[in-house]
Protein backbone atom coordinates (compact mmCIF):
# COMPACT_ATOMS: atom_id res chain seq x y z
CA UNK A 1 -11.83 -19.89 1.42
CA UNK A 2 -12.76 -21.18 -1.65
CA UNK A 3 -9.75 -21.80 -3.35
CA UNK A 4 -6.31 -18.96 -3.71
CA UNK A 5 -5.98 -18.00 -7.73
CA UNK A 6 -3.04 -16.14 -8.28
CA UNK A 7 -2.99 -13.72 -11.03
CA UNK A 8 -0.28 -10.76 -12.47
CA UNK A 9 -0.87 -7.54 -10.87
CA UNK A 10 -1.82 -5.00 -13.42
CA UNK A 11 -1.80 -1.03 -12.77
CA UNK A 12 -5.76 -0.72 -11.90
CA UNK A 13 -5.04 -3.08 -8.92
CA UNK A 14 -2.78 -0.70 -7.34
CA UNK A 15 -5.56 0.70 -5.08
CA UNK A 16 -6.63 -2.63 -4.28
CA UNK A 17 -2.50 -3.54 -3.47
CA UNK A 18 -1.83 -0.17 -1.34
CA UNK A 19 -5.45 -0.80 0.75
CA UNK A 20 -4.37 -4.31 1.53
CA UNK A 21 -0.86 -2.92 2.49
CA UNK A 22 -2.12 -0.61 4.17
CA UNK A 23 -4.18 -2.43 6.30
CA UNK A 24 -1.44 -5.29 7.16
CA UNK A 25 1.37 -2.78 8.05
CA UNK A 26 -1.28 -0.92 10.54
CA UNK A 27 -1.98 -4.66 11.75
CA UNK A 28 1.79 -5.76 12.40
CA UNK A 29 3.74 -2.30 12.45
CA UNK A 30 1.51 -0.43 15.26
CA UNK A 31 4.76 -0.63 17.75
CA UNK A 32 7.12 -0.21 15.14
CA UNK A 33 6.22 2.62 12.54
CA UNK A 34 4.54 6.26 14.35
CA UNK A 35 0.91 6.46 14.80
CA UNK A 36 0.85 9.92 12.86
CA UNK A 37 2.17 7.72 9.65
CA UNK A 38 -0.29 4.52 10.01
CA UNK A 39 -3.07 6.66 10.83
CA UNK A 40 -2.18 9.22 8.66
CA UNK A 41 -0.63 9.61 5.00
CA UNK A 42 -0.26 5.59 4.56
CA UNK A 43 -3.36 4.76 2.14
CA UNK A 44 -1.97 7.98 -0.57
CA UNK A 45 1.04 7.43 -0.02
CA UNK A 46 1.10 3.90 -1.11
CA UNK A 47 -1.30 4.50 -3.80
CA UNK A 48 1.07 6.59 -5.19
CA UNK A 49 3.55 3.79 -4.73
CA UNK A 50 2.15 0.89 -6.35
CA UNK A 51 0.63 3.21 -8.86
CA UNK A 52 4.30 4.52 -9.87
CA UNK A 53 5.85 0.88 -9.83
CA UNK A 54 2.72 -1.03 -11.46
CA UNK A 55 3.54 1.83 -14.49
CA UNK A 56 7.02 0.76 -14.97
CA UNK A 57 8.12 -2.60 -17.44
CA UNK A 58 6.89 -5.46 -15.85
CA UNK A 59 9.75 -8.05 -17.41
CA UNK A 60 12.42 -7.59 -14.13
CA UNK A 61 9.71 -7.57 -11.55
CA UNK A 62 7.14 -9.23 -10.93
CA UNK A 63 3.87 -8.78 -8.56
CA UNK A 64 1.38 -11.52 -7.82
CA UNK A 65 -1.75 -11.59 -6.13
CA UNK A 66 -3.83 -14.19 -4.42
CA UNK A 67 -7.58 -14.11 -4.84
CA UNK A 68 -10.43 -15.76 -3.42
CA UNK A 69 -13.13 -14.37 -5.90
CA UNK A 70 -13.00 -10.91 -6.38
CA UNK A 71 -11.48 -10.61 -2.67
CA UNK A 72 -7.70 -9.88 -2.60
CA UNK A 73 -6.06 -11.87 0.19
CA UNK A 74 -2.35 -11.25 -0.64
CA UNK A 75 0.26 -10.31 -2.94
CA UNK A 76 3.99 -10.63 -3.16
CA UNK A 77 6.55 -7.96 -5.09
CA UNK A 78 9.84 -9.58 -6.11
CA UNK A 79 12.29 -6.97 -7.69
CA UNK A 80 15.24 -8.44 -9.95
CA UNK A 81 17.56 -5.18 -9.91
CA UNK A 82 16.79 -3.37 -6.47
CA UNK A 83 19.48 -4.80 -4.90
CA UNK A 84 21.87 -7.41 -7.93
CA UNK A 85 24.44 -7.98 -5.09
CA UNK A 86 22.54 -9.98 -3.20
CA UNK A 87 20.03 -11.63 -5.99
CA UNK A 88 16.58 -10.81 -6.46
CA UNK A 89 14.80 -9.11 -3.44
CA UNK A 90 11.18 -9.90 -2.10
CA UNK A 91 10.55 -6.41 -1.60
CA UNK A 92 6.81 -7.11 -0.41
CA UNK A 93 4.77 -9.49 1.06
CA UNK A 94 1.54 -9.07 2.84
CA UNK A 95 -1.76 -10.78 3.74
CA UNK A 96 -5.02 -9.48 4.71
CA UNK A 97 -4.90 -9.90 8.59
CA UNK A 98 -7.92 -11.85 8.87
CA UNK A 99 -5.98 -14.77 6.63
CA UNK A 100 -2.74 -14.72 8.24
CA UNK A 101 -2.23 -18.36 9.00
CA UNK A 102 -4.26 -20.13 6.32
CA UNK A 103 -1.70 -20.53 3.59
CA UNK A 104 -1.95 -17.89 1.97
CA UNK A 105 1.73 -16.24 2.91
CA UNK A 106 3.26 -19.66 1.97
CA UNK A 107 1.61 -19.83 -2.03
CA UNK A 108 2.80 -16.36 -2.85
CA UNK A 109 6.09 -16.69 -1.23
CA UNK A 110 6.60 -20.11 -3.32
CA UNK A 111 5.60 -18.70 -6.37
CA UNK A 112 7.92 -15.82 -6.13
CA UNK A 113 10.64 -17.97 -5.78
CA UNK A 114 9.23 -20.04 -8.80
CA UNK A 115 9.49 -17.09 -10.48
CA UNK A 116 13.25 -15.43 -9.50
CA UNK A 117 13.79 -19.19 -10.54
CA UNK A 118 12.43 -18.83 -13.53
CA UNK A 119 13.87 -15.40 -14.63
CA UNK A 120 17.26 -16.08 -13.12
CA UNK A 121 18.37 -19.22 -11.72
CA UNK A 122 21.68 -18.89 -10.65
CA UNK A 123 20.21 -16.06 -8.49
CA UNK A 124 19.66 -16.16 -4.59
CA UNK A 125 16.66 -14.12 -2.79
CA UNK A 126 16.59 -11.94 -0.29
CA UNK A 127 14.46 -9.75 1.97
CA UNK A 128 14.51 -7.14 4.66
CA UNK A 129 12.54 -7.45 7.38
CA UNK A 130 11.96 -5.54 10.34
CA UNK A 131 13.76 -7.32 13.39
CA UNK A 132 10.87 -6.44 15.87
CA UNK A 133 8.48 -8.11 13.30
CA UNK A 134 8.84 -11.81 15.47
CA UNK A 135 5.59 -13.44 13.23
CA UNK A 136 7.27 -12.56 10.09
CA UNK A 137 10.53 -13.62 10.97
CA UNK A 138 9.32 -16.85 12.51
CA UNK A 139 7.67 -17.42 8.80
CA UNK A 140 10.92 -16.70 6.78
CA UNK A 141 13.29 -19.09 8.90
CA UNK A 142 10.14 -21.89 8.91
CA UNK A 143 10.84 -21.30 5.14
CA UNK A 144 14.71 -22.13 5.64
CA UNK A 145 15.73 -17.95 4.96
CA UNK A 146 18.81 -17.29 6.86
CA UNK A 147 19.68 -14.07 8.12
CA UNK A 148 22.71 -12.50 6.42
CA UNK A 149 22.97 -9.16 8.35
CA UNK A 150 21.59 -6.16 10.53
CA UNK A 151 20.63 -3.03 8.76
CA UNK A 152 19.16 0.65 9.66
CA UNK A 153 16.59 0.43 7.60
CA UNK A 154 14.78 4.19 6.29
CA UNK A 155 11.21 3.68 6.09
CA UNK A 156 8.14 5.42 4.38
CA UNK A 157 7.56 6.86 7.63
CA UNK A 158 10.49 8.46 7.53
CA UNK A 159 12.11 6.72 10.35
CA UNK A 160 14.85 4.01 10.58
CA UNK A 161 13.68 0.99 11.56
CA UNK A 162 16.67 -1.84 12.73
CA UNK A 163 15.74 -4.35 9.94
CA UNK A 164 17.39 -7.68 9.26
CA UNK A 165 18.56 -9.38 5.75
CA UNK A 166 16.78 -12.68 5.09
CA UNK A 167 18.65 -14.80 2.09
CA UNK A 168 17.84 -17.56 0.19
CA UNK A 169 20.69 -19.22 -1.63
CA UNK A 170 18.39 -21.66 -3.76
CA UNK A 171 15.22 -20.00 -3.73
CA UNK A 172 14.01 -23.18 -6.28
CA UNK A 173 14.35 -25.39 -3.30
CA UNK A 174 11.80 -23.48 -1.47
CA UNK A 175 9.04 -25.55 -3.79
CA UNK A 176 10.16 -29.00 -2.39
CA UNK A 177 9.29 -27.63 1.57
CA UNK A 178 6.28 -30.09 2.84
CA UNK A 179 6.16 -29.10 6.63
CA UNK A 180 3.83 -26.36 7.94
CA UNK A 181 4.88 -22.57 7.92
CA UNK A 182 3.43 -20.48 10.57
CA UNK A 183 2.81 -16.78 9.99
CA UNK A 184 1.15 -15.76 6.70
């Protein structure tokens, strides 16, 4: 790797985001989310998602992706208003399977809480992540998240996956971590 340059994701990267999705969620979801969906619809369908999204007003969310080149190895969505109760929610964060483990997880889930940080700092994070997901929820609590509840989570798939609530009361603390995060 030559060296991770982030950047602001701009609407003609949505193909780039959704193939990168698409290929992490077929990576770590192939015992959670149906065959049919992950071999199926998933590449359209979240073309039409990050298309729709990278449309809207960028100023109360933000998405961020990490470059090596040209080569896209990650990005992170943080969403202000999803979900005000609980703070600002990470509502995506992947990495190309092949770089899982090399860093790249950890820079774009710093910056994002740089940036809720930025745009609201009285603010906590928070996340939903699928409990059978072990690797991602071994990254989150290596990054001090603590989970704040159990959920029945609907997915694109159109099943309900039992998810779990990740929360971050400080996320501007998450910047002074020095020890090693495993996962992304």
């Amino acid at each position: 790797m030559g060296g991770i340059r982030l950047s602001e994701g701009i609407l003609d990267d949505y193909k780039d985001i959704a193939a990168l999705q698409s290929e992490s969620w077929r990576s770590a979801y192939s015992d959670i989310l149906p065959a049919s969906y992950l071999d199926g619809p998933i590449l359209e369908e979240r073309r039409n998602h990050w298309k729709g999204l990278l449309s809207t007003d960028g100023e109360r969310r933000g998405i961020f992706l990490a470059k090596d080149g040209d080569a896209l190895l990650g990005f992170v969505c943080v969403l202000l208003d999803e979900d005000p109760e609980w703070g600002a929610r990470l509502d995506n964060i992947h990495v190309k399977p092949d770089y899982r483990g090399r860093g790249t997880g950890r820079v774009l889930f710093k910056y994002a809480a740089q940036w809720v940080s930025t745009h609201e700092p009285q603010w906590p994070m928070h996340l939903l992540v699928f409990e059978a997901n072990c690797r991602a929820r071994r990254f989150y609590e290596a990054l001090n998240g603590k989970i704040a509840g159990q959920y029945a989570q609907m997915t694109p798939a159109g099943v309900v996956v039992p998810s779990l609530r990740f929360l971050w009361e400080k996320p501007a603390t998450i910047a002074d971590l020095k020890r090693p995060v495993p996962g992304l």
